[in-house]
C-alpha atoms as a PDB file:
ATOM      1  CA  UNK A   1     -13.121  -5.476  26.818  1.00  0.00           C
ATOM      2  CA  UNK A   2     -12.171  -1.540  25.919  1.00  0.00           C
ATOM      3  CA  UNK A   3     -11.794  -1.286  22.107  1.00  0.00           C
ATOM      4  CA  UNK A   4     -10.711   2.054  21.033  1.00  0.00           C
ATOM      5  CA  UNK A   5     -11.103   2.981  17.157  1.00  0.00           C
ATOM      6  CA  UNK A   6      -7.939   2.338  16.403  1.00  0.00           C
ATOM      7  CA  UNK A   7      -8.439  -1.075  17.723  1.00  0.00           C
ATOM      8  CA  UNK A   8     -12.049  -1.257  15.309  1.00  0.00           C
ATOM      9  CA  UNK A   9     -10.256  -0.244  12.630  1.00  0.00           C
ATOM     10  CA  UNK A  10      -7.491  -2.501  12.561  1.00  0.00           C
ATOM     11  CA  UNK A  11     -10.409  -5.729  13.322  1.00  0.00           C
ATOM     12  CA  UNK A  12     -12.478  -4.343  10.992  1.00  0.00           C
ATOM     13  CA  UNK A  13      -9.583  -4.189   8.231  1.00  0.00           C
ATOM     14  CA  UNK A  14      -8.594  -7.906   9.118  1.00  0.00           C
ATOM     15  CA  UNK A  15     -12.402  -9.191   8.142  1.00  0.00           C
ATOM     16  CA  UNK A  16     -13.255  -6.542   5.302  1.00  0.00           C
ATOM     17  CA  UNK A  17      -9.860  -8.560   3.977  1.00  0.00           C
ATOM     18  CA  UNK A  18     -11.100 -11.706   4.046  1.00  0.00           C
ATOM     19  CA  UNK A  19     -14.445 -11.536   3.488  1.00  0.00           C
ATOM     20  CA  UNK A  20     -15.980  -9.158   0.714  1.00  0.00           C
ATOM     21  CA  UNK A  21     -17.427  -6.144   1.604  1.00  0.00           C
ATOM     22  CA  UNK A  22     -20.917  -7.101   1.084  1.00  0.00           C
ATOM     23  CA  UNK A  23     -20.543 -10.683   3.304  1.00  0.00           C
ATOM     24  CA  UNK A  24     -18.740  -8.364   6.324  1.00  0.00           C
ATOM     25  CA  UNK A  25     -21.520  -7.800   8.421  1.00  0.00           C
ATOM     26  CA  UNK A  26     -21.431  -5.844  11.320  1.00  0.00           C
ATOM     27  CA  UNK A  27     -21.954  -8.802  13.677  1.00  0.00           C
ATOM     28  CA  UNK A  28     -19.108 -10.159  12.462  1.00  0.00           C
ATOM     29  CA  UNK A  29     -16.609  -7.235  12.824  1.00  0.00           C
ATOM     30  CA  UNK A  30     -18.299  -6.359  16.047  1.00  0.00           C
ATOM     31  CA  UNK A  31     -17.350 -10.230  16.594  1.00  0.00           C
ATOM     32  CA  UNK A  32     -13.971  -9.624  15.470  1.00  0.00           C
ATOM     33  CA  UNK A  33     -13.943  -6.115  17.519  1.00  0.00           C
ATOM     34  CA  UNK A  34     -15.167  -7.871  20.768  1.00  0.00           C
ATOM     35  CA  UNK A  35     -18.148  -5.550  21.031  1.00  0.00           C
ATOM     36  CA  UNK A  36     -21.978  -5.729  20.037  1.00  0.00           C
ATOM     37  CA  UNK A  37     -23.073  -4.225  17.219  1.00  0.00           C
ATOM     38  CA  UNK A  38     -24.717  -1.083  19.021  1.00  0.00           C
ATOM     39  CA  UNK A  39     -20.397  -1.101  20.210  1.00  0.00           C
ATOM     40  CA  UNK A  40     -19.608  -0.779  16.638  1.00  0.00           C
ATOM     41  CA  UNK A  41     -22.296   1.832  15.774  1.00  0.00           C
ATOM     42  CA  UNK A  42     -21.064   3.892  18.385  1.00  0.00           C
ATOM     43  CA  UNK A  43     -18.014   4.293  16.434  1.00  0.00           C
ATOM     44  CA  UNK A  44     -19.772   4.222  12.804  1.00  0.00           C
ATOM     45  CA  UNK A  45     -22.917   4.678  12.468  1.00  0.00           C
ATOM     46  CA  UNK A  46     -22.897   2.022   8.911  1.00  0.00           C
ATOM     47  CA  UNK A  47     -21.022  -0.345   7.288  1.00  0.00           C
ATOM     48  CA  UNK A  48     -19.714   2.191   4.571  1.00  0.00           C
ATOM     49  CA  UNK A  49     -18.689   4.601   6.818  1.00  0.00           C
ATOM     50  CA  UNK A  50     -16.354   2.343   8.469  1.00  0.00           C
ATOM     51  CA  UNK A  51     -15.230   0.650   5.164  1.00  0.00           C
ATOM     52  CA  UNK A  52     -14.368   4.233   4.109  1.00  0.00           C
ATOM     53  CA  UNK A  53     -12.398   4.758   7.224  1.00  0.00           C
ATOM     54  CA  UNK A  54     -10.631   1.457   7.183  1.00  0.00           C
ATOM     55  CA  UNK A  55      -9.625   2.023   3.651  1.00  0.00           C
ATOM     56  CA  UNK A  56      -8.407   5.961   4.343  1.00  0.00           C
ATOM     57  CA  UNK A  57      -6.104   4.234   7.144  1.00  0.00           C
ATOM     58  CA  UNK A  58      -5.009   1.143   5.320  1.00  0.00           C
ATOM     59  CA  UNK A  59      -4.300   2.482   2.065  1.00  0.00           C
ATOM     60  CA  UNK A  60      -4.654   6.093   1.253  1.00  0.00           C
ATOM     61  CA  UNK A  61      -2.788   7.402   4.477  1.00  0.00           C
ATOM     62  CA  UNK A  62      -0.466   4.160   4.629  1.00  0.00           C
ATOM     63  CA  UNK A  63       0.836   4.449   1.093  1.00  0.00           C
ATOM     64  CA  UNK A  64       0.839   8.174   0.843  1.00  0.00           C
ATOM     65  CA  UNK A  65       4.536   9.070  -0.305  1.00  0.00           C
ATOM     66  CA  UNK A  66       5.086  11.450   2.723  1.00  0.00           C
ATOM     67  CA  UNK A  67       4.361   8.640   5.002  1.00  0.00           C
ATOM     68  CA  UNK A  68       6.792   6.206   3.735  1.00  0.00           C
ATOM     69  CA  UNK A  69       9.469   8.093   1.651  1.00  0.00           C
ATOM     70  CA  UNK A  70      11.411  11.245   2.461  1.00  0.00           C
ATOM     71  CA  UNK A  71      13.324  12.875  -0.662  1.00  0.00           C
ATOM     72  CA  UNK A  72      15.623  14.912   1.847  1.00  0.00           C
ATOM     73  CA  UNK A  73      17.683  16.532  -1.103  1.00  0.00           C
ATOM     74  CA  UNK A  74      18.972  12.480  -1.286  1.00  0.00           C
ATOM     75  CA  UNK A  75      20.435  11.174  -4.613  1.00  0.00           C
ATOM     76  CA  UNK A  76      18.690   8.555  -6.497  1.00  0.00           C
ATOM     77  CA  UNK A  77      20.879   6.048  -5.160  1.00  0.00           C
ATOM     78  CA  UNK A  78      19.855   7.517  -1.531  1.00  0.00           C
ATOM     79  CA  UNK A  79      16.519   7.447  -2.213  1.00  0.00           C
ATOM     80  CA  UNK A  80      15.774   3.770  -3.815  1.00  0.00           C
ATOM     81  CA  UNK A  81      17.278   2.534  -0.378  1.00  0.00           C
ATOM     82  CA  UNK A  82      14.507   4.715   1.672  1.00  0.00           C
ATOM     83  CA  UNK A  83      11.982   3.330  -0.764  1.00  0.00           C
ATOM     84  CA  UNK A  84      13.093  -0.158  -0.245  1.00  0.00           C
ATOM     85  CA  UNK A  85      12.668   0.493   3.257  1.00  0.00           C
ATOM     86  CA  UNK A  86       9.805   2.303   3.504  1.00  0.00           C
ATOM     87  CA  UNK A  87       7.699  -1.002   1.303  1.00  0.00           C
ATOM     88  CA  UNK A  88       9.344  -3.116   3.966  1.00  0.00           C
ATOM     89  CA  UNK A  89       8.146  -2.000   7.003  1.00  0.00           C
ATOM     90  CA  UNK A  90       4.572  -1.076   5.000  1.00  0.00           C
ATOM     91  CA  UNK A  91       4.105  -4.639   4.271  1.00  0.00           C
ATOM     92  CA  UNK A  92       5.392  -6.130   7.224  1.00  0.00           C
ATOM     93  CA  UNK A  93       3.292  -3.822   9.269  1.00  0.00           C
ATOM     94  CA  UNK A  94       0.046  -5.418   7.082  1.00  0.00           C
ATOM     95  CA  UNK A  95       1.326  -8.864   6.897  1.00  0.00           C
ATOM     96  CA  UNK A  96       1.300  -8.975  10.646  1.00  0.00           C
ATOM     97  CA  UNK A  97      -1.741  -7.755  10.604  1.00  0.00           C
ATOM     98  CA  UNK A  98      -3.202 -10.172   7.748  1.00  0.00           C
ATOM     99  CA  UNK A  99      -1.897 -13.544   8.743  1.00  0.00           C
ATOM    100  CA  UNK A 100      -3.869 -14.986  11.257  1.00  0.00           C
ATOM    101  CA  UNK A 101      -3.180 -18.271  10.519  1.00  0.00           C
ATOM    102  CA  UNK A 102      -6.641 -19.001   8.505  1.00  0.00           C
ATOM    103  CA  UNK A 103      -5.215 -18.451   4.876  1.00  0.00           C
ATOM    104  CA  UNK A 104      -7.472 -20.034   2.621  1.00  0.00           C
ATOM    105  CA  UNK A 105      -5.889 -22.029  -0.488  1.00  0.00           C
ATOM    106  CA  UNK A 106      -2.323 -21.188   1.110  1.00  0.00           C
ATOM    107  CA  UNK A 107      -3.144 -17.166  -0.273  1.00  0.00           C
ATOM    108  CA  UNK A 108      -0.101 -15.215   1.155  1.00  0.00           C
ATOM    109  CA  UNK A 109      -1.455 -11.732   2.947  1.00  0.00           C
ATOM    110  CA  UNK A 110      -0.388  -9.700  -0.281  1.00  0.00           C
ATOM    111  CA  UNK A 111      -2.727 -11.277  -2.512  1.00  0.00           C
ATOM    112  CA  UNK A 112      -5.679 -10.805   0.325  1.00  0.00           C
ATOM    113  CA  UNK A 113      -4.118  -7.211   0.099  1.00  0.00           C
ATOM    114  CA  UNK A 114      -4.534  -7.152  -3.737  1.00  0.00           C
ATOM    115  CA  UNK A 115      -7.881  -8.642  -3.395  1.00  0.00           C
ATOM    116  CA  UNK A 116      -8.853  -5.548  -1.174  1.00  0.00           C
ATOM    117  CA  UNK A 117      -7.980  -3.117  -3.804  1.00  0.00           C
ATOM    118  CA  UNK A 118     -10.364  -4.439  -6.034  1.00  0.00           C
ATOM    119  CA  UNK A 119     -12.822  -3.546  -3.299  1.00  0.00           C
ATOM    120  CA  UNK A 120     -11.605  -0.181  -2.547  1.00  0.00           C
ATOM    121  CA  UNK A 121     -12.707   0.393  -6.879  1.00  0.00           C
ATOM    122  CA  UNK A 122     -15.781  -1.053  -5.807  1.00  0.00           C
ATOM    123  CA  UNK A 123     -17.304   0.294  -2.782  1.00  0.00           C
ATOM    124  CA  UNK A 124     -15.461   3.342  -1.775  1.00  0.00           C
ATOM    125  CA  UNK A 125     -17.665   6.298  -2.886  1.00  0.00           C
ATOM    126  CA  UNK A 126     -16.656   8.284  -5.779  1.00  0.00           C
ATOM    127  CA  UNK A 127     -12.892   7.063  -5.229  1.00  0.00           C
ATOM    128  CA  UNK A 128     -11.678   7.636  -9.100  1.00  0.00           C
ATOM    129  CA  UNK A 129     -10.232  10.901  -8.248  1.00  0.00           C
ATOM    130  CA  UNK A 130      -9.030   9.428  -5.296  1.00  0.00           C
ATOM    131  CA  UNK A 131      -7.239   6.785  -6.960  1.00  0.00           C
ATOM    132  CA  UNK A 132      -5.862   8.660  -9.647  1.00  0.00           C
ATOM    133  CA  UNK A 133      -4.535  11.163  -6.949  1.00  0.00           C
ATOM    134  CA  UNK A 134      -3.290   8.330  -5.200  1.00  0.00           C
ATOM    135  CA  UNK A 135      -1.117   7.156  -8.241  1.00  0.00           C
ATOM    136  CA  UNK A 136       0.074  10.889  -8.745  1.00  0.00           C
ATOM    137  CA  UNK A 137       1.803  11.221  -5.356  1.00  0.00           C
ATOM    138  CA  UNK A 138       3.671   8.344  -5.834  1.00  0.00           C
ATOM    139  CA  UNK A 139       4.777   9.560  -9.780  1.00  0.00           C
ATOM    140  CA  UNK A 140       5.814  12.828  -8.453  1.00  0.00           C
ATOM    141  CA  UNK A 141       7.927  11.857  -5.985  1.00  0.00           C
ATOM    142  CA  UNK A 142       9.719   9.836  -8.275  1.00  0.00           C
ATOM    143  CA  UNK A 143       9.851  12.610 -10.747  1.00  0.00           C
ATOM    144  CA  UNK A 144      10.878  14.876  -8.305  1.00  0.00           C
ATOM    145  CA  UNK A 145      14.181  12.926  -7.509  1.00  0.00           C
ATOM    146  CA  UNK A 146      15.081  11.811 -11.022  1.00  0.00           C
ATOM    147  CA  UNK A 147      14.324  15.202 -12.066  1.00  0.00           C
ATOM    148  CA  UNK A 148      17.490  16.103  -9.230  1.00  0.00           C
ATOM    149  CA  UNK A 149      19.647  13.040 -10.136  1.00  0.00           C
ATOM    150  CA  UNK A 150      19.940  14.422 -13.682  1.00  0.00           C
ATOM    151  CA  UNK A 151      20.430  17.755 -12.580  1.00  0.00           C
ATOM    152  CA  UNK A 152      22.973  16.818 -10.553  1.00  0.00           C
ATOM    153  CA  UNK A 153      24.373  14.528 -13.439  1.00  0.00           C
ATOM    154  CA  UNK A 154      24.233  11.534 -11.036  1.00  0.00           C
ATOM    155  CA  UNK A 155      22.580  10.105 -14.256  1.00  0.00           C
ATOM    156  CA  UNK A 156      23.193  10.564 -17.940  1.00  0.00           C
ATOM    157  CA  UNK A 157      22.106  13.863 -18.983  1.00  0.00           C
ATOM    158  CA  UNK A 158      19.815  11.672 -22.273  1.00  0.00           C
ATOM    159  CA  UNK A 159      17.810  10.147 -19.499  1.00  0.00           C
ATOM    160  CA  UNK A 160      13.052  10.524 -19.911  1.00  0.00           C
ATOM    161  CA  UNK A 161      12.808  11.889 -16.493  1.00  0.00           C
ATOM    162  CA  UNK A 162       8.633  10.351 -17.041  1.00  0.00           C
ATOM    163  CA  UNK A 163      10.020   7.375 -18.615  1.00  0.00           C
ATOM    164  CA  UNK A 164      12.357   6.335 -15.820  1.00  0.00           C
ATOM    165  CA  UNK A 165       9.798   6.932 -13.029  1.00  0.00           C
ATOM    166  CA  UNK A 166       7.696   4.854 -14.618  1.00  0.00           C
ATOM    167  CA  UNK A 167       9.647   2.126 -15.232  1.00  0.00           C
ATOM    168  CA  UNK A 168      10.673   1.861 -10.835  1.00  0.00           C
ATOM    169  CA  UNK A 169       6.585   2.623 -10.765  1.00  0.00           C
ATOM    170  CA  UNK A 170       5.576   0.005 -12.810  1.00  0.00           C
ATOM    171  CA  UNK A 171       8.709  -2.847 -11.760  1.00  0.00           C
ATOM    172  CA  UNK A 172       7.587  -2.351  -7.879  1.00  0.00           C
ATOM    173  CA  UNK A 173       3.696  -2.423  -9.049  1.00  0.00           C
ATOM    174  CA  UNK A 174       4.378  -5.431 -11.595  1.00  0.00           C
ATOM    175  CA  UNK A 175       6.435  -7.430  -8.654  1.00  0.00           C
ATOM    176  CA  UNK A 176       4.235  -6.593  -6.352  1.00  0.00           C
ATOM    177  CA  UNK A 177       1.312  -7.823  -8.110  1.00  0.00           C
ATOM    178  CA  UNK A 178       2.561 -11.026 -10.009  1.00  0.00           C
ATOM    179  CA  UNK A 179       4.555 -12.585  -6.692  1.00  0.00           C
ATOM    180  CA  UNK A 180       1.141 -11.785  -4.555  1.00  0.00           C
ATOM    181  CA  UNK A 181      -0.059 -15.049  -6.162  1.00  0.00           C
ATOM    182  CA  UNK A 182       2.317 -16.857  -4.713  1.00  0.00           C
ATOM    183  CA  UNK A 183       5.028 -16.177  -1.677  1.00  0.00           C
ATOM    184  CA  UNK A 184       3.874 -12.495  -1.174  1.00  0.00           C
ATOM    185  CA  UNK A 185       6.307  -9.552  -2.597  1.00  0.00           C
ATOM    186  CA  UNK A 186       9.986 -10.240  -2.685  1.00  0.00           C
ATOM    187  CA  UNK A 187      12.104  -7.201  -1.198  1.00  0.00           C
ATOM    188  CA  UNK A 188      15.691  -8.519  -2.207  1.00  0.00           C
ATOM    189  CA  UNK A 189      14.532  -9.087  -5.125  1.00  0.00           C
ATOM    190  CA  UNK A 190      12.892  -5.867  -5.585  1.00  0.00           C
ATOM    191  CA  UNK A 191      15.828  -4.122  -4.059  1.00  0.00           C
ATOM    192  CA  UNK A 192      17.882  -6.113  -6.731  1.00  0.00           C
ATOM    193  CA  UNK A 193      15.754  -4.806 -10.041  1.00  0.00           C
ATOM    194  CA  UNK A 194      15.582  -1.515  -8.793  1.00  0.00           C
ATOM    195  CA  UNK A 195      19.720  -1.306  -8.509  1.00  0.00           C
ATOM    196  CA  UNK A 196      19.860  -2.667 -11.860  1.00  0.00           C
ATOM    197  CA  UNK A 197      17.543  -0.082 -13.636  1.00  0.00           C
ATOM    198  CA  UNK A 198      19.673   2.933 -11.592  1.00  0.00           C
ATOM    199  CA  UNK A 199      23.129   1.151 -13.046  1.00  0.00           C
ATOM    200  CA  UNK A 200      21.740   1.551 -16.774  1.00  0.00           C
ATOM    201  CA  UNK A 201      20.516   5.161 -16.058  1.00  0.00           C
ATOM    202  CA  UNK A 202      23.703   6.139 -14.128  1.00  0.00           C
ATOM    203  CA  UNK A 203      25.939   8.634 -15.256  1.00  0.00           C
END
């Protein structure tokens, strides 16, 4: 079997997900991978350096804002659509990847997700600036547009231009996290709350 990296990073992301970092072993992602271990070693020398790769692909680069979103000069309106999008085809991209079939309890893929957060605080190396970097992007960006919107009196000119990227922050965060316990993240839904907070800030 050829196994490129991408291809050992996606494997190695499916059992780092299931299995806690320190009960992955490189047997069984070389398992997972197709390869022996010397395979995986050829591609990362240790456990943490793949970890750290797998979460820089998964997470950091995934859920960067430039990745997903594009402010294009877009309204607000404009832009909750591309964000709506842009989670969609995030998490079903992961979800494909995620559901094999062998969810234990009847976990759906974005509480496995969740699950590998907690890791990433755990085992990434010095990752608190990372993290709060991480969080940042995704502020701005919002910032950014409000900011615009209110410029552009597409929303009332009394609106906290913080206050109101915090609140789309923390509803897609909040979702996100409570409805991982059960069916996984509901878009509509999502879509729905985020239409109602632009109605009560619209101009």
């Amino acid at each position: 079997m050829i196994t490129n990296r991408e291809e050992v990073l996606e494997n190695a992301f499916k059992v780092f997900i299931k299995m806690n970092y320190e009960k992955a072993s490189f047997t069984e992602i070389a398992k997972a991978c197709g390869l022996t271990r010397t395979g995986i070693i050829h591609y990362y020398p240790c456990k943490q350096d793949l970890f750290v790769a797998v979460i820089d692909k998964f997470i950091f680069h995934l859920h960067h804002p430039g990745n997903k979103f594009s402010t294009s000069e877009s309204t607000l309106a404009e832009f909750i659509e591309r964000y709506i999008e842009g989670v969609t085809i995030s998490m079903k991209k992961l979800t494909t990847l995620i559901s094999d079939g062998d969810n234990l309890h009847d976990c759906s893929p974005n509480f496995y997700y969740f699950h590998f957060f907690s890791q990433v605080r755990m085992y990434y190396p010095n990752v608190r600036q990372k993290i709060i970097q991480y969080y940042q992007n995704d502020y701005d960006l919002w910032i950014e547009v409000i900011q615009r919107a209110k410029a552009n009196k597409e929303i009332r000119a009394d609106i906290d231009i913080k206050k109101a990227a915090t609140i789309f922050r923390q509803m897609y965060f909040g979702l996100s996290y409570e409805q991982s316990f059960l069916n996984g993240l509901d878009i509509e839904e999502l879509a729905d709350n985020f239409r109602y907070i632009y109605s009560l800030l619209k101009a």
